[in-house]
Protein backbone atom coordinates (compact mmCIF):
# COMPACT_ATOMS: atom_id res chain seq x y z
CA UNK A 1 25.10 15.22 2.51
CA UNK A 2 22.80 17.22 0.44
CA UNK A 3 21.99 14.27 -1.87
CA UNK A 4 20.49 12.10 1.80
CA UNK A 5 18.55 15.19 3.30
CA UNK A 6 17.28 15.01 -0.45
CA UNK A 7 16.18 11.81 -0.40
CA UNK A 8 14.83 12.15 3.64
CA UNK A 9 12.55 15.47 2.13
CA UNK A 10 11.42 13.01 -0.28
CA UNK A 11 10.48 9.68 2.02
CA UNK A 12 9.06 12.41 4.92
CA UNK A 13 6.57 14.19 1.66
CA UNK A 14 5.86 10.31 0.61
CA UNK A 15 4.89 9.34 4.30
CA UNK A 16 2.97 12.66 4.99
CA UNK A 17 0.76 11.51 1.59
CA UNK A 18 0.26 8.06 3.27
CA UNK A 19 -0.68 8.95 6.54
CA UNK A 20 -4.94 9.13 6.95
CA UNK A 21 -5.21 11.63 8.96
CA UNK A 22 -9.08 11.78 9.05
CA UNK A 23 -9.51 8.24 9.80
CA UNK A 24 -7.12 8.53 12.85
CA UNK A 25 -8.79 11.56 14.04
CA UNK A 26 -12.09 9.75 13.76
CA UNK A 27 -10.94 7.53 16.26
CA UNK A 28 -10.33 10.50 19.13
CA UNK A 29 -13.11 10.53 21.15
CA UNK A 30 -11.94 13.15 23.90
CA UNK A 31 -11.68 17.29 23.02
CA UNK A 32 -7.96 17.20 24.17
CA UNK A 33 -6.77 14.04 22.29
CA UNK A 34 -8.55 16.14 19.24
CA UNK A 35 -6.26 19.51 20.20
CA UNK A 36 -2.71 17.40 20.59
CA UNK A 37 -4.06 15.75 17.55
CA UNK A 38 -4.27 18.91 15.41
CA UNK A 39 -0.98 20.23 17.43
CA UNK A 40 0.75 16.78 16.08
CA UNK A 41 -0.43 17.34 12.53
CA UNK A 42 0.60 21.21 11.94
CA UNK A 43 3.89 20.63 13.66
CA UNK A 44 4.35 17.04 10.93
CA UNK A 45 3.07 20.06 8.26
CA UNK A 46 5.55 22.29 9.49
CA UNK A 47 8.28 19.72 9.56
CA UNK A 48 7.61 18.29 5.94
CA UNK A 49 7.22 21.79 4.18
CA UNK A 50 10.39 22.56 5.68
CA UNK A 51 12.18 19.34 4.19
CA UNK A 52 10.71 20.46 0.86
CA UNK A 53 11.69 23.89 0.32
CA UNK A 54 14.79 24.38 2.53
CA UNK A 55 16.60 21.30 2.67
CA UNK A 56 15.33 20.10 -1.60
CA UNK A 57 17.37 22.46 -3.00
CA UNK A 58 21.13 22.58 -3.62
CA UNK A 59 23.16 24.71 -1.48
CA UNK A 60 24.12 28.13 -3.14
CA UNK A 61 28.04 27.84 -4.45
CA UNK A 62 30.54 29.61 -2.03
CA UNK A 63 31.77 33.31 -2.86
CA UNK A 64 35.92 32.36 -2.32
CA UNK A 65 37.03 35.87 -3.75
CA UNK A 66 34.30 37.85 -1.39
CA UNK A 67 35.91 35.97 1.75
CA UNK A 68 39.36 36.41 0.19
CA UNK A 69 38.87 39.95 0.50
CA UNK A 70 37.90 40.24 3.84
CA UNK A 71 39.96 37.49 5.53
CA UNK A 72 42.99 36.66 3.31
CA UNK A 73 43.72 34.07 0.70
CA UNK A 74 46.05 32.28 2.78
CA UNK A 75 43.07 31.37 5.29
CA UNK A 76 40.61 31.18 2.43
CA UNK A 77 42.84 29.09 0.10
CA UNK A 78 43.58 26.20 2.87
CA UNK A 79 39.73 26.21 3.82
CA UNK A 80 38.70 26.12 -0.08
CA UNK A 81 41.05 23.18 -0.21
CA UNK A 82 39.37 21.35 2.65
CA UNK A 83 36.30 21.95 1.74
CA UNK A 84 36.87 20.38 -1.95
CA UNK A 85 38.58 17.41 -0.26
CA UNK A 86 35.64 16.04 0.74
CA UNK A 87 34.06 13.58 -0.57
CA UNK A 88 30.81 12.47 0.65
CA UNK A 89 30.11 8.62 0.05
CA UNK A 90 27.21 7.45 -2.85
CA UNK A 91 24.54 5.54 -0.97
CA UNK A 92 25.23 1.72 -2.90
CA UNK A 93 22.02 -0.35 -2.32
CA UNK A 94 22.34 -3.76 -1.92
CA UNK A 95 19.57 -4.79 -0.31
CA UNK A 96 17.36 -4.39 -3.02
CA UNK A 97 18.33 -6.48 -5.80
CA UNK A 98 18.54 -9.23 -3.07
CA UNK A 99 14.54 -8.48 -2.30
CA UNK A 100 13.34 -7.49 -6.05
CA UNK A 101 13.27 -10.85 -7.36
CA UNK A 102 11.58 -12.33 -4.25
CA UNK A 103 8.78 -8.92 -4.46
CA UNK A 104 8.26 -9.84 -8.14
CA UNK A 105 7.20 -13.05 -7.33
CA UNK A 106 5.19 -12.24 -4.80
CA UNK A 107 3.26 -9.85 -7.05
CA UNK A 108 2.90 -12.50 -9.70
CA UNK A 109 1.62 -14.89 -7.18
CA UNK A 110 -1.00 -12.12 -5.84
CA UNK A 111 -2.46 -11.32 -9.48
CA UNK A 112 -2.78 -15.52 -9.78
CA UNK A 113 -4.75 -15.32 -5.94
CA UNK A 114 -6.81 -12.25 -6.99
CA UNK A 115 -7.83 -13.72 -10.20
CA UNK A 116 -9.04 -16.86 -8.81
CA UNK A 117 -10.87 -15.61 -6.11
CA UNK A 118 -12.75 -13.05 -8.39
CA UNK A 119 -13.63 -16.51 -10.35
CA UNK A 120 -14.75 -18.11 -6.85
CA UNK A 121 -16.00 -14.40 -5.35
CA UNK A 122 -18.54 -14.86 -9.08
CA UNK A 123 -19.55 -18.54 -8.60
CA UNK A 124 -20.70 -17.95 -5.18
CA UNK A 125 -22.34 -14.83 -5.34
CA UNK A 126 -24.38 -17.11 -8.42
CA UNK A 127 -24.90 -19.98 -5.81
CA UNK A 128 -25.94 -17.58 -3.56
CA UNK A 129 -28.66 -16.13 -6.09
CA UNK A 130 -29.91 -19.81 -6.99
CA UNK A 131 -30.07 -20.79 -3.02
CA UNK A 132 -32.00 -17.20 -2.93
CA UNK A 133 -34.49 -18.32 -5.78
CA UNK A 134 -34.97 -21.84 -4.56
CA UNK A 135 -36.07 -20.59 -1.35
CA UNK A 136 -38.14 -17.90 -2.43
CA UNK A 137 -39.95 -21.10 -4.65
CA UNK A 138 -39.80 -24.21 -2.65
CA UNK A 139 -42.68 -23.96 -1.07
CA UNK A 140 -44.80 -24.23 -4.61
CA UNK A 141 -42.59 -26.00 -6.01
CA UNK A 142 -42.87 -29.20 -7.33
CA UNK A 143 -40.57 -32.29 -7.60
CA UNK A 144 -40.68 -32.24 -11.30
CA UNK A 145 -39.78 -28.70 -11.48
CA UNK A 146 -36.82 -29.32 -8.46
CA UNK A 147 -35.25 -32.35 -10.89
CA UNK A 148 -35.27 -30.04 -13.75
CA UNK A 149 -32.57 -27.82 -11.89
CA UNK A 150 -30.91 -31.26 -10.55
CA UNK A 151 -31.07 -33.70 -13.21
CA UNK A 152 -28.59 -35.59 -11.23
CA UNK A 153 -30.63 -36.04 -8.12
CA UNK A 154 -33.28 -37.40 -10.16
CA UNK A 155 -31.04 -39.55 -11.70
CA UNK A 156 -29.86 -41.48 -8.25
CA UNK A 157 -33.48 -41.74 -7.27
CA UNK A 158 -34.57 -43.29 -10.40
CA UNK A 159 -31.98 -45.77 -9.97
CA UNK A 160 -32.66 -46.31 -6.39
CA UNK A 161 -36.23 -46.77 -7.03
CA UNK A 162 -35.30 -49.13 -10.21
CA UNK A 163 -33.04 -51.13 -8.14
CA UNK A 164 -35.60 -51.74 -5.29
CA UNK A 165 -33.46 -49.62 -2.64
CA UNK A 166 -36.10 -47.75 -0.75
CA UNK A 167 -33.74 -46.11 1.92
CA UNK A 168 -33.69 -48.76 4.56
């Protein structure tokens, strides 16, 4: 029993590191939502600081001779005998090595998305910087100048204009 109020101390201090508290309470707008706010946080403090100190630490081993002296071994013997009799079960996870090969992928799939959308995130962000600088020039520019940056539009008029096709 020890080992799961452990492990709940544990998730409760993870979650209380998670929560964002200030951007929540940036979204109160009234003085009283702001007061049960503050009462909800404290008493979540409260709670979690308890789970760390009280319920983190093993329990203190049990004094049999001190109760055998006051109550009687005969009492003190059957209770220490109960009391060693039980056997509280090991948690056995099976859910995650089901999930962990699934998650894994996942992950490897998100470095492969992130990666390529850095690479597209950089080519646009240069598009965008040429469409910037071609607007900032066009109107001085001239077409000789506009077919050195697309050699390939020049290209498909000469041969338009070669082959007699005048757009109509």
């Amino acid at each position: 029993m020890i080992g799961t109020v452990k492990k709940i101390a544990d998730v409760t201090f993870k979650a209380g590191k998670t929560i964002d508290w200030e951007g929540m309470a940036k979204l109160l707008v009234t003085d009283e939502a702001r007061k049960e706010f503050a009462n909800l946080r404290r008493a979540f403090d409260d709670v979690n600081s308890q789970l760390q100190t009280k319920f983190s630490q093993e329990p203190e081993p049990i004094n049999w001779e001190y109760y055998r002296k006051g109550i009687g071994s005969r009492l003190v013997d059957m209770y220490k005998e109960a009391y060693e009799s039980i056997e509280i079960p090991k948690f056995v996870d099976t859910v995650t090595p089901q999930y962990k090969p699934k998650f894994d992928a996942l992950l490897v799939e998100l470095k492969e998305a992130e990666q390529k959308s850095l690479k597209e995130s950089e080519r646009l962000e240069k598009e965008i910087a040429d469409v910037q600088e071609l607007k900032k020039k066009l109107s001085t520019m001239t077409a000789e100048e506009y077919f050195e940056k697309h050699p390939e539009l020049k290209k498909k008029f000469d041969d338009e204009i070669r082959n007699d096709y005048w757009g109509y």
